[in-house]
C-alpha atoms as a PDB file:
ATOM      1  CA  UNK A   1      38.804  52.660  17.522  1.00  0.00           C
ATOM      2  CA  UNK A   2      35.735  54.834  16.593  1.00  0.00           C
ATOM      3  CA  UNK A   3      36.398  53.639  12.926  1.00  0.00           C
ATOM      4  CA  UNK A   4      36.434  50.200  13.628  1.00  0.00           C
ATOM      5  CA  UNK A   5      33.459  50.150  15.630  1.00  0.00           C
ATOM      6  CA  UNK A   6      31.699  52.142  12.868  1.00  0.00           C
ATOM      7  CA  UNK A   7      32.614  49.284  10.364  1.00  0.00           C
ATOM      8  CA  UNK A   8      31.535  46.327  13.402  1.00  0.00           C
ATOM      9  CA  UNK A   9      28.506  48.152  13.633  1.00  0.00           C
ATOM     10  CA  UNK A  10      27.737  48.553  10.080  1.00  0.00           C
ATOM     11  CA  UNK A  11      28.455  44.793   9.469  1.00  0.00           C
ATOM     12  CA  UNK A  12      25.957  43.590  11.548  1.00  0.00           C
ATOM     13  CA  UNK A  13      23.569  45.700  10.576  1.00  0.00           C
ATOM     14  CA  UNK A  14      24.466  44.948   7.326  1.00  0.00           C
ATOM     15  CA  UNK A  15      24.032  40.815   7.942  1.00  0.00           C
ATOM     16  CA  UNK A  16      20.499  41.804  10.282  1.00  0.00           C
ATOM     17  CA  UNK A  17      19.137  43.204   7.421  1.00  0.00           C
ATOM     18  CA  UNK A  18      20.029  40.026   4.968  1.00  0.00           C
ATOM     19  CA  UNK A  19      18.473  37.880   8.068  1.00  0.00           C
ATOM     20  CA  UNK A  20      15.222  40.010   8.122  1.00  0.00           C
ATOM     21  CA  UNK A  21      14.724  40.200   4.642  1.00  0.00           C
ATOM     22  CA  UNK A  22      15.620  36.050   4.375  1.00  0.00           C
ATOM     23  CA  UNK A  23      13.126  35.742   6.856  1.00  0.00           C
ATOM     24  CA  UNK A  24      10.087  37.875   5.404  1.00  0.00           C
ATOM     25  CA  UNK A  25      11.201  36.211   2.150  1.00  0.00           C
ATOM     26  CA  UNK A  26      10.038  32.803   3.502  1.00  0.00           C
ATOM     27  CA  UNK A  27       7.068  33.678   5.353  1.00  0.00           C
ATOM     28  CA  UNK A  28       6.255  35.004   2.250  1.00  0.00           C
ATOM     29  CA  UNK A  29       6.590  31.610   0.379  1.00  0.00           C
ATOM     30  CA  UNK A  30       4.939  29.552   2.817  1.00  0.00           C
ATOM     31  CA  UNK A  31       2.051  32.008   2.568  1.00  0.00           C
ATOM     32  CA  UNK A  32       1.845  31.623  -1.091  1.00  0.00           C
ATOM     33  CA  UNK A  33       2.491  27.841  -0.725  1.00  0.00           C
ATOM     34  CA  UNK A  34       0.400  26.851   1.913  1.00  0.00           C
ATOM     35  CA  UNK A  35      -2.749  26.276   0.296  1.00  0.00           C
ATOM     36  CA  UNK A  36      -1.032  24.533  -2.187  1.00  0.00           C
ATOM     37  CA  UNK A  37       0.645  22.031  -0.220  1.00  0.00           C
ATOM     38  CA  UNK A  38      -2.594  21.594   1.480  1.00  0.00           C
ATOM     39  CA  UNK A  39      -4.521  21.383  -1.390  1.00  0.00           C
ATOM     40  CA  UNK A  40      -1.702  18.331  -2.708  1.00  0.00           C
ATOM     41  CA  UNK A  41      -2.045  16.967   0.860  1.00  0.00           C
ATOM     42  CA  UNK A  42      -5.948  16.305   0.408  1.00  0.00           C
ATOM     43  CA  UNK A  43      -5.705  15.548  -3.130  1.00  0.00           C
ATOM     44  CA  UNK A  44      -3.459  12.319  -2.157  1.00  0.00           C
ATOM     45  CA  UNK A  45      -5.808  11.726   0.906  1.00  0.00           C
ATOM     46  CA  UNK A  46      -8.747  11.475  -1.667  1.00  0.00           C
ATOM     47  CA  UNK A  47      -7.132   8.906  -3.999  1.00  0.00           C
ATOM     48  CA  UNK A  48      -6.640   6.053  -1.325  1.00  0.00           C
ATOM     49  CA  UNK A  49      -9.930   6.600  -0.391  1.00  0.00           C
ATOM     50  CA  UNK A  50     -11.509   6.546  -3.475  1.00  0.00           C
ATOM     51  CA  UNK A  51      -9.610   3.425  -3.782  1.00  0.00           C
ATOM     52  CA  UNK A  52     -11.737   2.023  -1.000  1.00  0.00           C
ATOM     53  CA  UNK A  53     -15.054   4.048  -1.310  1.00  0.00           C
ATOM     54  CA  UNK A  54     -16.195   5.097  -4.358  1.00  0.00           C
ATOM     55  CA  UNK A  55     -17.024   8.916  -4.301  1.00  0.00           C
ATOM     56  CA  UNK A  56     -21.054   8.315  -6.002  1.00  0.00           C
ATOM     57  CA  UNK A  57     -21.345   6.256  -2.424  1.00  0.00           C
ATOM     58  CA  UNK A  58     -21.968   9.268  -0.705  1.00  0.00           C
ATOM     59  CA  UNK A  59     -22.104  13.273  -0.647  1.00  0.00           C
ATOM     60  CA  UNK A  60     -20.446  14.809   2.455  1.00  0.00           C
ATOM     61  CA  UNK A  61     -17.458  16.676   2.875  1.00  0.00           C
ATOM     62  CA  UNK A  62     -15.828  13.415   3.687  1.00  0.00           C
ATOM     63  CA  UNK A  63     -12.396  15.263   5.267  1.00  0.00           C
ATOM     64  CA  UNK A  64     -14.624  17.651   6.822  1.00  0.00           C
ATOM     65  CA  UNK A  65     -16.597  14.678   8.751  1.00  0.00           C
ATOM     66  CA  UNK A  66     -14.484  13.103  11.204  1.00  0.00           C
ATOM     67  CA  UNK A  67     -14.802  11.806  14.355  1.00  0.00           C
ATOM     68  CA  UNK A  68     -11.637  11.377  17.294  1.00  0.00           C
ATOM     69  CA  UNK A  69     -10.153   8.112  18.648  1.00  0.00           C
ATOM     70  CA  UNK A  70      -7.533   6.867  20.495  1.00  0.00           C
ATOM     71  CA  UNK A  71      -5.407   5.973  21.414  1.00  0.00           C
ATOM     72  CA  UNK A  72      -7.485   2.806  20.702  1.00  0.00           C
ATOM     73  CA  UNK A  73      -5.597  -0.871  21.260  1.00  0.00           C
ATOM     74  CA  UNK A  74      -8.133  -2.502  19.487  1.00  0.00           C
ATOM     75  CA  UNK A  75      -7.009  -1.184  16.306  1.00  0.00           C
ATOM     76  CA  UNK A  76      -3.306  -1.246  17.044  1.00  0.00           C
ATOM     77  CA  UNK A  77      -2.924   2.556  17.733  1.00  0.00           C
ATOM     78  CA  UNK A  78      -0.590   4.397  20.326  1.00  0.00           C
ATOM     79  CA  UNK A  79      -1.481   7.701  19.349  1.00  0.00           C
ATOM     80  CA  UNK A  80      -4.994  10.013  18.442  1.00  0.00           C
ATOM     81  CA  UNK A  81      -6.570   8.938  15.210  1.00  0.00           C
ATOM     82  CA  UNK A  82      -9.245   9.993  13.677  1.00  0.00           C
ATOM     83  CA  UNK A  83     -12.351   8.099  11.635  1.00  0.00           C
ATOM     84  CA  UNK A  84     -13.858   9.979   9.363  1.00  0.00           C
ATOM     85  CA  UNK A  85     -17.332   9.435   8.312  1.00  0.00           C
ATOM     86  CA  UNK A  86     -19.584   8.972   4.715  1.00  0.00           C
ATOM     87  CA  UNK A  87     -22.718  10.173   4.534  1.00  0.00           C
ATOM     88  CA  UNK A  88     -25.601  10.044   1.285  1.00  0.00           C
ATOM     89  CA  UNK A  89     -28.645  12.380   1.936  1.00  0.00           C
ATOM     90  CA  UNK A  90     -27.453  12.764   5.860  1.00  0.00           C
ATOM     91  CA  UNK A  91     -27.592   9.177   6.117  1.00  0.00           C
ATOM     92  CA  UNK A  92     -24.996   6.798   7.726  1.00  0.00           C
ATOM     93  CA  UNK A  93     -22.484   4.921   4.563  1.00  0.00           C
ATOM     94  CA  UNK A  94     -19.548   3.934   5.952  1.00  0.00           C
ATOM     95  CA  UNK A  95     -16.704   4.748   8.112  1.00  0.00           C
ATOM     96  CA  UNK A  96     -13.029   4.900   7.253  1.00  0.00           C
ATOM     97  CA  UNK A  97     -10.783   3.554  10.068  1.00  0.00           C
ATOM     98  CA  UNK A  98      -6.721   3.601  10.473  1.00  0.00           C
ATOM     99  CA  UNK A  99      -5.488   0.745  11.837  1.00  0.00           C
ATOM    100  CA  UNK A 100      -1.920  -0.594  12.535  1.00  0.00           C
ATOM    101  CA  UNK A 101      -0.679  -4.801  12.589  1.00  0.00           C
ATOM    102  CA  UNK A 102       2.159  -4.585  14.869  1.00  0.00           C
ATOM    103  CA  UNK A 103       2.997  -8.268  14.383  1.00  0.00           C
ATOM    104  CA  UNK A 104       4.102  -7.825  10.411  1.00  0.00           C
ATOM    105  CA  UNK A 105       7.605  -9.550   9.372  1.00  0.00           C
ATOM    106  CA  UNK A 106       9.047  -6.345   8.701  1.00  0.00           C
ATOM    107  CA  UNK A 107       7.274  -4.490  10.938  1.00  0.00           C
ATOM    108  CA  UNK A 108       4.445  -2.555  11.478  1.00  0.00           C
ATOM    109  CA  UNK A 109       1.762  -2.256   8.806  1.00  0.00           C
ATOM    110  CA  UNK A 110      -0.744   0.923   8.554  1.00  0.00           C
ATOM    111  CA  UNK A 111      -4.101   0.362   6.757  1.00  0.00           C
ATOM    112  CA  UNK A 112      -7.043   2.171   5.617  1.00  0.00           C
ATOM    113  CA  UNK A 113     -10.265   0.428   6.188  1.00  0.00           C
ATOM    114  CA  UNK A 114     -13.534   1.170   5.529  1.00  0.00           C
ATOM    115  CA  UNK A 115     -16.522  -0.316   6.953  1.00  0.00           C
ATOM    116  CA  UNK A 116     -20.128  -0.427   5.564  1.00  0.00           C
ATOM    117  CA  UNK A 117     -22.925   1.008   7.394  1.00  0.00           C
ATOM    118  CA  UNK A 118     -24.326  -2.436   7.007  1.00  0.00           C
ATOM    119  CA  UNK A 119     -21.397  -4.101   8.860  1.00  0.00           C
ATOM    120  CA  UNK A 120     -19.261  -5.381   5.890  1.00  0.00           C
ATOM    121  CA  UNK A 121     -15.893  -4.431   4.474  1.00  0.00           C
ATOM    122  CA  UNK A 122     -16.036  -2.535   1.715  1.00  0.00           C
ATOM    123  CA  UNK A 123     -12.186  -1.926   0.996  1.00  0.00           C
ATOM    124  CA  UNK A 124      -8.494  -2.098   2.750  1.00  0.00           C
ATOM    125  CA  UNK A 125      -5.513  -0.423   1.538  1.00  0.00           C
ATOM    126  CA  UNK A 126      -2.417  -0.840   3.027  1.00  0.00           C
ATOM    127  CA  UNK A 127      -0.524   2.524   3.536  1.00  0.00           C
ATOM    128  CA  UNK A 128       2.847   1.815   5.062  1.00  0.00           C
ATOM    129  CA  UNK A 129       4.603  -1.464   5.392  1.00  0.00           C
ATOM    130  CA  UNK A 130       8.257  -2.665   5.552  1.00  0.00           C
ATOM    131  CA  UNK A 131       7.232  -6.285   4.225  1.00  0.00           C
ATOM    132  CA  UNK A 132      10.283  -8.833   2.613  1.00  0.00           C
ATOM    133  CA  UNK A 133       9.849  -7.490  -1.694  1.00  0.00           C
ATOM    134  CA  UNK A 134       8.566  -9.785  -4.168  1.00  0.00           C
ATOM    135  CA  UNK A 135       7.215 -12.084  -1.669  1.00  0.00           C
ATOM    136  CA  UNK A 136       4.965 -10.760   1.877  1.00  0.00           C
ATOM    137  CA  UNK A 137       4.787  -7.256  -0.432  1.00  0.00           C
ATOM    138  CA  UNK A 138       1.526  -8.621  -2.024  1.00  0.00           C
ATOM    139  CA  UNK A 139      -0.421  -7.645   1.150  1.00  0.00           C
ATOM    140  CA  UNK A 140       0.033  -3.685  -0.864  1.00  0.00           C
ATOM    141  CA  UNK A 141      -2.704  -3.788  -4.202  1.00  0.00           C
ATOM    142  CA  UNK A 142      -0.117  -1.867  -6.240  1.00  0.00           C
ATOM    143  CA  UNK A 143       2.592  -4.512  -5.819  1.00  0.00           C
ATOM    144  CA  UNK A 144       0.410  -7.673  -5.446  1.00  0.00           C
ATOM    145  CA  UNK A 145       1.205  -9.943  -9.139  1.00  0.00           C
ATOM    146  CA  UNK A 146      -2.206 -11.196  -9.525  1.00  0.00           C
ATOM    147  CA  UNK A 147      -3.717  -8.358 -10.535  1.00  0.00           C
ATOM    148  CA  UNK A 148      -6.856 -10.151 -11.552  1.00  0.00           C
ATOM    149  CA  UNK A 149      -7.789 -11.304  -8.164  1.00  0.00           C
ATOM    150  CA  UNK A 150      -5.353  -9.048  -5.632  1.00  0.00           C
ATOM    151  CA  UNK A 151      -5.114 -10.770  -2.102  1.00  0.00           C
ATOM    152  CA  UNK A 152      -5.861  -7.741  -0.370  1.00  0.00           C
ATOM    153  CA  UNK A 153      -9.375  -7.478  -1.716  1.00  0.00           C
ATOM    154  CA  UNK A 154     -10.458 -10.674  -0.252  1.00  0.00           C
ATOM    155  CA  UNK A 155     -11.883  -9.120   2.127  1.00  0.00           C
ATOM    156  CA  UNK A 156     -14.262  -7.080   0.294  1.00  0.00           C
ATOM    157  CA  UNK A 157     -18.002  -7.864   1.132  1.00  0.00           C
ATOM    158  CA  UNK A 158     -17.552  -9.961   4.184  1.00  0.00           C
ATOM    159  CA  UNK A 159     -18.661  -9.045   7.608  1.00  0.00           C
ATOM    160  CA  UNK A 160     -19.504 -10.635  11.303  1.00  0.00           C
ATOM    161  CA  UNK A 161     -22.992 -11.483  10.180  1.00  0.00           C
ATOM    162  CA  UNK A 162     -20.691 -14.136   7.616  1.00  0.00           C
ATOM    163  CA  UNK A 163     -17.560 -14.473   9.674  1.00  0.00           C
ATOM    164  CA  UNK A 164     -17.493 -14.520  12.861  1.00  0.00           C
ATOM    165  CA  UNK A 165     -14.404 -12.800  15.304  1.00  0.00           C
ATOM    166  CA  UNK A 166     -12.258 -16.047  15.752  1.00  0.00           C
ATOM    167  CA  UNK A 167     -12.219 -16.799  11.575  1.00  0.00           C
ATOM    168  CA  UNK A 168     -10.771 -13.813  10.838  1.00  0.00           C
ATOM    169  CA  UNK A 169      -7.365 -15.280  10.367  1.00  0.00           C
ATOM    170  CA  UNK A 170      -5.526 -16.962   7.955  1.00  0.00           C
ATOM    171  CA  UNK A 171      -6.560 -20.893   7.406  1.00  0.00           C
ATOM    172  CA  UNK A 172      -3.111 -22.209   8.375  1.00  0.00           C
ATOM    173  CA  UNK A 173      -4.247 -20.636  11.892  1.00  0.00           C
ATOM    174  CA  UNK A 174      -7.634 -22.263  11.459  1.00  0.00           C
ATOM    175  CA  UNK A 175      -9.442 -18.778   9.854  1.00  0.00           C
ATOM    176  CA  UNK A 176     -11.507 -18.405   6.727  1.00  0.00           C
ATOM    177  CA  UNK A 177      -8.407 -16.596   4.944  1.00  0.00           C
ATOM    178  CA  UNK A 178      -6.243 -17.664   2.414  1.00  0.00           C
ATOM    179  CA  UNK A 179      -2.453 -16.687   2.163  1.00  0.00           C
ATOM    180  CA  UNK A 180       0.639 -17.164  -0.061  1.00  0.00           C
ATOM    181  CA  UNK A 181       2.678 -19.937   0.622  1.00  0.00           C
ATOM    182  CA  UNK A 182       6.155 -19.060   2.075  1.00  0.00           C
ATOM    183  CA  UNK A 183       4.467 -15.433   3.139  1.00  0.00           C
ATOM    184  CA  UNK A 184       2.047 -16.507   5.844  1.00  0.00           C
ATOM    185  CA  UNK A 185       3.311 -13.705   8.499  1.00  0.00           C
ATOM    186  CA  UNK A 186       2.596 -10.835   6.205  1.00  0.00           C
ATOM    187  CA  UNK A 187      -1.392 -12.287   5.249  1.00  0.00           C
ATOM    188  CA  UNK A 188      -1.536 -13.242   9.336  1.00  0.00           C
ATOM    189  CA  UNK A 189      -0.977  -9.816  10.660  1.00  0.00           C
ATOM    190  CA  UNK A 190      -3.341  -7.907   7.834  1.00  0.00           C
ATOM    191  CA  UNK A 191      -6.271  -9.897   8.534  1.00  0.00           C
ATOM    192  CA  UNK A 192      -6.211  -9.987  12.506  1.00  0.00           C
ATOM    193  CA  UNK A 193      -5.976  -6.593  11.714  1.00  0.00           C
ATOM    194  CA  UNK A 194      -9.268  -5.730   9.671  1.00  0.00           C
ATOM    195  CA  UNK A 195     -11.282  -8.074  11.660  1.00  0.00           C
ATOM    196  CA  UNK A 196     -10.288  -6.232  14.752  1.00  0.00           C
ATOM    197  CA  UNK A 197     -11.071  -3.424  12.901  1.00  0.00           C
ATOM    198  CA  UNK A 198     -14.323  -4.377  12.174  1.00  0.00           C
ATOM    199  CA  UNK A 199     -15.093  -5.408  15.143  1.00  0.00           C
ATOM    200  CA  UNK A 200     -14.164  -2.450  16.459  1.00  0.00           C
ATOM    201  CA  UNK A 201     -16.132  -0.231  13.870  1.00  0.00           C
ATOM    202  CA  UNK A 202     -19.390  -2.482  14.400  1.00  0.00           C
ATOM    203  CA  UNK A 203     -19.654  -2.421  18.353  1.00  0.00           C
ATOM    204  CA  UNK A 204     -18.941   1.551  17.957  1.00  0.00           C
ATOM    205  CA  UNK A 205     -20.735   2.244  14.919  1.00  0.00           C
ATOM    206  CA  UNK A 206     -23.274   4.992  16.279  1.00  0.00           C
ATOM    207  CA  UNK A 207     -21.740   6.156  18.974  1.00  0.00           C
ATOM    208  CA  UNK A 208     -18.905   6.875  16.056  1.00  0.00           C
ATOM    209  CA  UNK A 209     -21.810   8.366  13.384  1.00  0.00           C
ATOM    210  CA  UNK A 210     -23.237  10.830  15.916  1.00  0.00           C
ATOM    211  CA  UNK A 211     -20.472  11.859  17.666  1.00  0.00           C
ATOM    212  CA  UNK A 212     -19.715  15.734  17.492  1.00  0.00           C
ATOM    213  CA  UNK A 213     -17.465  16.464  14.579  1.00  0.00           C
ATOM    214  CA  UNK A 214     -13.998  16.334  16.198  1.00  0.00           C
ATOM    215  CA  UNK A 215     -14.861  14.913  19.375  1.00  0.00           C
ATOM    216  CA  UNK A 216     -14.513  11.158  20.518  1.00  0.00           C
ATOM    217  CA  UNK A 217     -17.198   9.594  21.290  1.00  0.00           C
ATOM    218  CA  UNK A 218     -18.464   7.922  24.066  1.00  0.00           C
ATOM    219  CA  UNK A 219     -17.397   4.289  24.449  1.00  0.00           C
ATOM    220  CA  UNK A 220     -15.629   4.887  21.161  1.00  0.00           C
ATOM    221  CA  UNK A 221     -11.962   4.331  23.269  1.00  0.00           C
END
């Protein structure tokens, strides 16, 4: 009996051990890792944005400078987002929105905005989007065919002091947008949702520039 418990014993101390050490093993790792995989994480971050705001447009820690919002309907968010902020010389550039069309054919589709300090788009992106391949797809630059003139930078340049709220919509709906035949849905939903987006970002724009970093702002939500 003794004997038996001896070996029970020494078993599980035996399998503790291989536990503990497992465990210290890969708190280890992630300690090593972790700046790494944050590091990655940020590196990605940076190339959509440079995508839509060229890094010689301004100077500040543009991850560092962010602002909270949300969740704001207006932009087609159920949950905390955050805006972050450009800056040249301490002076307002632009501000980089996330904003969601819930109305896509294939769902929802995520975008990355970014709005002048002068009240104009300067680029969209679309991050996430479930749209039909080969034909409401060209909504995403990378898999839009006309590469010399891609659909989603249409809306480069253009603001409220051009367009006003009600033309930001495709002209099948009566809007100043164009769209692709047989893939109106997809073109619908994006635009509603950058001129919402701009609206939103030019009604809030310095409540949004001097709000504490990490805060939301007043009237921002």
């Amino acid at each position: 009996m003794n004997a038996a418990f001896a070996a029970t014993a020494r078993n599980a101390l035996i399998l503790f051990g291989f536990a503990l050490a497992f465990t210290a093993l890969m708190a280890i790792t992630w300690g090593a890792t972790r700046d790494t995989i944050r590091a990655s994480a940020e590196a990605e971050k940076m190339k959509l944005i440079d995508e839509v705001l060229p890094p010689r447009a301004y100077d500040n820690a543009l991850l560092s400078d962010w602002t909270g919002i949300g969740p704001e309907p207006a932009l087609g968010l159920d949950a905390p987002s955050r805006v972050l902020r450009a800056r040249r010389g301490g002076e307002p550039v632009a501000l980089l929105l996330e904003a969601q069309a819930n109305d896509g054919y294939g769902g929802p589709i995520r975008l990355l905005v970014a709005v002048g300090a002068d009240g104009s788009v300067l680029g969209v992106r679309v991050t996430q989007h479930r749209e039909t391949p080969g034909l409401g797809d060209y909504i995403d630059l990378h898999k839009d065919r006309n590469k010399a003139h891609p659909w989603i930078r249409r809306f480069e340049g253009r603001g409220l002091a051009q367009i006003p709220p009600e033309r930001w919509r495709v002209k099948k709906d009566g809007g100043n947008f164009d769209y692709v035949a047989g893939a109106t849905i997809s073109a619908r939903a994006v635009t509603g949702a950058v001129g919402r987006a701009l609206a939103f970002a030019s009604a809030h724009r310095d409540a949004l520039f001097s709000a504490p970093g990490g805060a939301r702002p007043a009237g921002g939500g």
